[in-house]
Protein backbone atom coordinates (compact mmCIF):
# COMPACT_ATOMS: atom_id res chain seq x y z
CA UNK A 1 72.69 6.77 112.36
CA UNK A 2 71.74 5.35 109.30
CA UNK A 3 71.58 1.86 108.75
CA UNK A 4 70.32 1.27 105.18
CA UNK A 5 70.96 4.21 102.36
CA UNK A 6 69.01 4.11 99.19
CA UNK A 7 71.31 5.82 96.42
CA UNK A 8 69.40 6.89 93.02
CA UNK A 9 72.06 7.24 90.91
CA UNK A 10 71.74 8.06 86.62
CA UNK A 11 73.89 5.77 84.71
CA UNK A 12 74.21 8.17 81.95
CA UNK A 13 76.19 10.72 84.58
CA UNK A 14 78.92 8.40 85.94
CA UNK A 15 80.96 11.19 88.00
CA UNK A 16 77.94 12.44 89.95
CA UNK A 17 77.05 9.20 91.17
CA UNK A 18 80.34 8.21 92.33
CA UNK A 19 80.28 11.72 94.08
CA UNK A 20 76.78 10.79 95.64
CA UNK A 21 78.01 7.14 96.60
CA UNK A 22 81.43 8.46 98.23
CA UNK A 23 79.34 10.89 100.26
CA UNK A 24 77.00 8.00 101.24
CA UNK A 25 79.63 5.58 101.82
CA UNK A 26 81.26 8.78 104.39
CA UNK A 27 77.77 8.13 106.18
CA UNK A 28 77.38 4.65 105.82
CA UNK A 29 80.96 4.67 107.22
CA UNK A 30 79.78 5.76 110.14
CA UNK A 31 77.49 3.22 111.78
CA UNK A 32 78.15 0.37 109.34
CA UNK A 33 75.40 0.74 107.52
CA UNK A 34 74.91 -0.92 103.83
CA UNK A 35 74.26 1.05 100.46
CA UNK A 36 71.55 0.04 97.63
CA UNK A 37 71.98 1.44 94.40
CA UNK A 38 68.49 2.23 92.28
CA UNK A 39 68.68 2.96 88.49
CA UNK A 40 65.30 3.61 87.13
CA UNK A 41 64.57 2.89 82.98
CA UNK A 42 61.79 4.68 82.03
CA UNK A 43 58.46 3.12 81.71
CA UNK A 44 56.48 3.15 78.15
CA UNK A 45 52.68 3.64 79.80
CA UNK A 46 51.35 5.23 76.56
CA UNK A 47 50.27 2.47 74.50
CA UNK A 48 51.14 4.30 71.27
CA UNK A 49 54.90 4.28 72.79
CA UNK A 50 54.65 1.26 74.38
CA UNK A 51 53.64 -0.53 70.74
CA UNK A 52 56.99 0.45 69.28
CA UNK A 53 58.90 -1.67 72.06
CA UNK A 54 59.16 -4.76 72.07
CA UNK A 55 59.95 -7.25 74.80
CA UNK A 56 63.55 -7.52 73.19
CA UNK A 57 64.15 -3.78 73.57
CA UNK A 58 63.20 -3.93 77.19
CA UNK A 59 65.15 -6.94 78.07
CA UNK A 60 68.06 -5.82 76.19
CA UNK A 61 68.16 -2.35 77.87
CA UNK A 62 67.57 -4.19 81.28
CA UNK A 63 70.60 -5.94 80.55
CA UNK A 64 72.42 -2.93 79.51
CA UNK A 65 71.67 -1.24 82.62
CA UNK A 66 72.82 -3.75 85.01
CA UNK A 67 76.06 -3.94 83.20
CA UNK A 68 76.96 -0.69 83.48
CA UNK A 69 76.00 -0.88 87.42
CA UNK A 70 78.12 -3.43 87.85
CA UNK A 71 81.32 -1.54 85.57
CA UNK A 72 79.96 1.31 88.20
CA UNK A 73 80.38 -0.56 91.27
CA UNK A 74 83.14 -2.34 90.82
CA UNK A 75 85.08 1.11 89.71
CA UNK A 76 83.66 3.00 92.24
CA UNK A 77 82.11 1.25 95.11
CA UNK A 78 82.62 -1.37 98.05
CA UNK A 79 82.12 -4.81 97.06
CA UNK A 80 79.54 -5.15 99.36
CA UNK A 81 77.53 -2.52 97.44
CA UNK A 82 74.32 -4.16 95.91
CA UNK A 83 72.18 -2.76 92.92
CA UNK A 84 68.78 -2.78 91.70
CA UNK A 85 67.04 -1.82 88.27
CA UNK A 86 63.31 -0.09 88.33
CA UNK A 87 60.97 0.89 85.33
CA UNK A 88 58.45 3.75 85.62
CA UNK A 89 58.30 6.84 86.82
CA UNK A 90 61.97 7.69 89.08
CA UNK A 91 60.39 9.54 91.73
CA UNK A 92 57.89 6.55 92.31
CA UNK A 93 60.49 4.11 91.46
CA UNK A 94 62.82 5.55 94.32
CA UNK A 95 59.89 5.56 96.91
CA UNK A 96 58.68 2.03 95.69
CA UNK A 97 62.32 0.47 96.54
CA UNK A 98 63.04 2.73 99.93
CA UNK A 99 59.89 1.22 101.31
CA UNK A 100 60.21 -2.48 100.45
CA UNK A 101 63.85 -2.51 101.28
CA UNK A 102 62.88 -0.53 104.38
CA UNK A 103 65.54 2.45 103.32
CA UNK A 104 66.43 5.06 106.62
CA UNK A 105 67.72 7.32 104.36
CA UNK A 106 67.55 8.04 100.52
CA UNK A 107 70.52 10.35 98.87
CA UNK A 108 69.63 11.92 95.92
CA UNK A 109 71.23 14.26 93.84
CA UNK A 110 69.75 17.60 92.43
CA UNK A 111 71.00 20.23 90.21
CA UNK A 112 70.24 23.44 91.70
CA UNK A 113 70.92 25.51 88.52
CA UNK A 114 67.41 23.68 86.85
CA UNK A 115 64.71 25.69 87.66
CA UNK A 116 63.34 26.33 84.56
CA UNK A 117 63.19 22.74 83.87
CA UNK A 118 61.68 22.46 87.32
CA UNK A 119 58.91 25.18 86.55
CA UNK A 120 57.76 22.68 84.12
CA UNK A 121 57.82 18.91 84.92
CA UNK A 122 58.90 19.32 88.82
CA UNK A 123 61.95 17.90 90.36
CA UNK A 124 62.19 13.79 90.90
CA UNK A 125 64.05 15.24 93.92
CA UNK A 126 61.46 17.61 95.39
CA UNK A 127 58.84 14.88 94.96
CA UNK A 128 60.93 12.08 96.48
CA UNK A 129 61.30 14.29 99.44
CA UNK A 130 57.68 15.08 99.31
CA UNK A 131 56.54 11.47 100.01
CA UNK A 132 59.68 9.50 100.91
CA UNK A 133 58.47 7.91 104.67
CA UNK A 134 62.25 8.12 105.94
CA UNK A 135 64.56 10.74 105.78
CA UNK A 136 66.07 12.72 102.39
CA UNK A 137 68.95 14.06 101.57
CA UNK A 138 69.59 16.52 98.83
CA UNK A 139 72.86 16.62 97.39
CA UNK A 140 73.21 19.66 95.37
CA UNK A 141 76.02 21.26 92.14
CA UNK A 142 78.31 18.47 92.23
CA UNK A 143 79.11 18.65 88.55
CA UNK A 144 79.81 22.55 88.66
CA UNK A 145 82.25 22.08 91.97
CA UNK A 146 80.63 25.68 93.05
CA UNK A 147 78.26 25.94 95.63
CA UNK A 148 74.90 26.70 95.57
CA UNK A 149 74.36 30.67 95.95
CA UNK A 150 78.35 31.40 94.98
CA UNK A 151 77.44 31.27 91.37
């Protein structure tokens, strides 16, 4: 089974990622194997962006993001549940941290119900799955509690 499970999770949506985590923890469960938690804070590449934020911004919205995965975890999670905090682009992010910390499986959530959004900037999901080197699984309409072609 899986020994190490990279969850992705959006701090801003705290009842989808405790739905992802319990269904990871379920596999997890299985074999014994341990959970990583990835929040990714968008990167400021374009130097006319990037100008406007300063090094206290960044530090403070670090800080700001750990918190709340730590509120997250211990509300939600297994104390033996451990965290990390990207900045750039998610789908790169997510792919970045399953490789160094040598992830067997990555969870990620999608919402089915966004294709137009999809049409235009693609899916962090669809491209994690595109070039993710261990296995992907798509976790789909958790926020709706319908399921995906019962709409």
């Amino acid at each position: 089974m899986y020994q190490k499970i990279l969850v992705p999770v959006d701090i801003d949506y705290p009842e989808i990622a405790a739905v992802v985590y319990r269904k990871a923890a379920e596999l997890a469960g299985c074999s014994g194997g341990e959970i990583r938690l990835l929040s990714v804070i968008p990167g400021f590449g374009m130097p006319i962006v990037a100008s406007y934020v300063t090094d206290d911004i960044r530090q403070e919205t670090y800080q700001s993001v750990c918190s709340a995965l730590e509120d997250f975890i211990q509300k939600n999670c297994a104390a033996d549940v451990t965290y990390e905090v990207a900045t750039g682009k998610n789908w790169e992010e997510i792919i970045k941290t399953a490789q160094s910390w040598r992830a067997d499986l990555i969870m990620v959530y999608h919402n089915y119900r966004r294709e137009f959004n999809e049409a235009f900037s693609g899916s962090c999901a669809r491209r994690v799955a595109e070039n993710a080197r261990c296995s992907v699984l798509w976790v789909r309409n958790l926020h709706s509690g319908r399921q995906q072609g019962k709409e």
